[in-house]
Protein backbone atom coordinates (compact mmCIF):
# COMPACT_ATOMS: atom_id res chain seq x y z
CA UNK A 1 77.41 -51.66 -124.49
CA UNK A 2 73.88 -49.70 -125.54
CA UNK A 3 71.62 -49.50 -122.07
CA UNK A 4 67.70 -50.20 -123.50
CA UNK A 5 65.43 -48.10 -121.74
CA UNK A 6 61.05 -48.69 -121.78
CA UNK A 7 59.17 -45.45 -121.88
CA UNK A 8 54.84 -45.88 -122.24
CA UNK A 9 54.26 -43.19 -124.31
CA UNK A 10 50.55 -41.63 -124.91
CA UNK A 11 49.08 -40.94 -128.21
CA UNK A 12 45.47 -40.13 -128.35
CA UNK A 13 43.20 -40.24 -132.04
CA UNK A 14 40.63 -38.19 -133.26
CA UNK A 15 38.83 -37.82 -136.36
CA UNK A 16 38.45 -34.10 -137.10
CA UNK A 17 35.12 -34.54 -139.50
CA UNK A 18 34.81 -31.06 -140.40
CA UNK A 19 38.31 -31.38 -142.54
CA UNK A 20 38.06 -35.01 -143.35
CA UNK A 21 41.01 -36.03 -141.31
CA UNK A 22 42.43 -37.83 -138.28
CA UNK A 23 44.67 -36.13 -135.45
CA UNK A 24 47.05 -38.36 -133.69
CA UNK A 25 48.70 -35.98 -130.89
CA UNK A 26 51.59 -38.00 -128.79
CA UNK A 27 51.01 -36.09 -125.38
CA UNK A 28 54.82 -37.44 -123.90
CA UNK A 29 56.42 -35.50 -126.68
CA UNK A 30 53.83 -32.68 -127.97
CA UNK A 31 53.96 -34.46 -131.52
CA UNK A 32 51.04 -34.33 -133.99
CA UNK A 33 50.26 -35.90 -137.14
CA UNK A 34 47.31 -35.38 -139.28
CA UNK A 35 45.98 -37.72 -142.12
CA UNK A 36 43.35 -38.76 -144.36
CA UNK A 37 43.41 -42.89 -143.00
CA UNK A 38 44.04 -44.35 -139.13
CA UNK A 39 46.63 -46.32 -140.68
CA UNK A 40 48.89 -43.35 -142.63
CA UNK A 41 48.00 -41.19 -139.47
CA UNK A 42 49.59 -44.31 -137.05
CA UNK A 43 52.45 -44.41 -139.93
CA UNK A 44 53.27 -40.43 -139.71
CA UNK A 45 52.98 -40.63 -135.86
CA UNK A 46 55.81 -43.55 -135.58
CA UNK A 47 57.99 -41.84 -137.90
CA UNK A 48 57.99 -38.56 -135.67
CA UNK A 49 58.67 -40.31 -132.84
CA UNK A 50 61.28 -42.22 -134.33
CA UNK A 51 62.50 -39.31 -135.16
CA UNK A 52 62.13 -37.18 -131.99
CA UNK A 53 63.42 -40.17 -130.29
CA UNK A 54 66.71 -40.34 -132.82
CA UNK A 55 67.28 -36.35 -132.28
CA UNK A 56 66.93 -36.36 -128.33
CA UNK A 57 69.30 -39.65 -127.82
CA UNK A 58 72.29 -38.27 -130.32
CA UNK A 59 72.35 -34.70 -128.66
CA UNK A 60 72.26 -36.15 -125.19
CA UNK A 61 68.22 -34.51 -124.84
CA UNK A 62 65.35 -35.82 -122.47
CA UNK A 63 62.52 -36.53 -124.81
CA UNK A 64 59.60 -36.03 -123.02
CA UNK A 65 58.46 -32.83 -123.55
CA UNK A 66 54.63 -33.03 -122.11
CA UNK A 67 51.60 -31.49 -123.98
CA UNK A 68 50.12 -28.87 -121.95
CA UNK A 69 47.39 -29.97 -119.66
CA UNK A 70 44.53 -28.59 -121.49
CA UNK A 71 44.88 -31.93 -123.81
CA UNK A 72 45.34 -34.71 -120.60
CA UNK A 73 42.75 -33.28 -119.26
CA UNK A 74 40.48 -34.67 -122.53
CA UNK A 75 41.45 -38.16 -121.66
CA UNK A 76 40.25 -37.41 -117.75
CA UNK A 77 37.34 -35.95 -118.95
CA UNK A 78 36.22 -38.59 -121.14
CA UNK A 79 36.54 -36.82 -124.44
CA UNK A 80 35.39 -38.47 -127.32
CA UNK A 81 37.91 -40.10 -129.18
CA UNK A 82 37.66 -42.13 -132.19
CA UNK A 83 35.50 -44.97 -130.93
CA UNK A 84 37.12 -47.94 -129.74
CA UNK A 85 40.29 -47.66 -131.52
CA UNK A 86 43.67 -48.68 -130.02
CA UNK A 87 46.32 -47.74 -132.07
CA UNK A 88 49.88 -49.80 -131.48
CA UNK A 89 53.08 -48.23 -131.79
């Protein structure tokens, strides 16, 4: 019988205006995903994690694999994000 397991997992959103896109960067597992729309960004980000996810359970792997500090330290620091935007996995 499959054990289920609950991991909170952080993703933070930016919009990167200079090259019209936004940057969703999963900080448990170092994942990013760039896109034109919040919506295909949020769709790239949940297949890479699916993925990542898929990978690290068949070959036995931990998969948290933290973002360096440099980017938790944004969220501490109050760095703007994309304004009031909560994106659901």
């Amino acid at each position: 019988m499959a054990t289920t397991q609950s991991l909170t997992i952080t993703v933070t959103l930016e919009a990167d205006y200079e090259r019209g896109v936004f940057v969703a960067h999963c900080l448990d597992f170092n994942l990013v995903a760039t896109a034109k729309t919040q919506e295909e960004v949020r769709q790239r980000m949940l297949a890479l994690m699916m993925a990542h996810l898929n990978y690290a359970a068949k070959n036995d792997l931990d998969p948290v694999c933290r973002a360096p500090e440099k980017y938790w330290d944004k969220i501490k620091s109050g760095y703007p994000l994309v304004p009031d935007t909560y994106v659901r996995f």
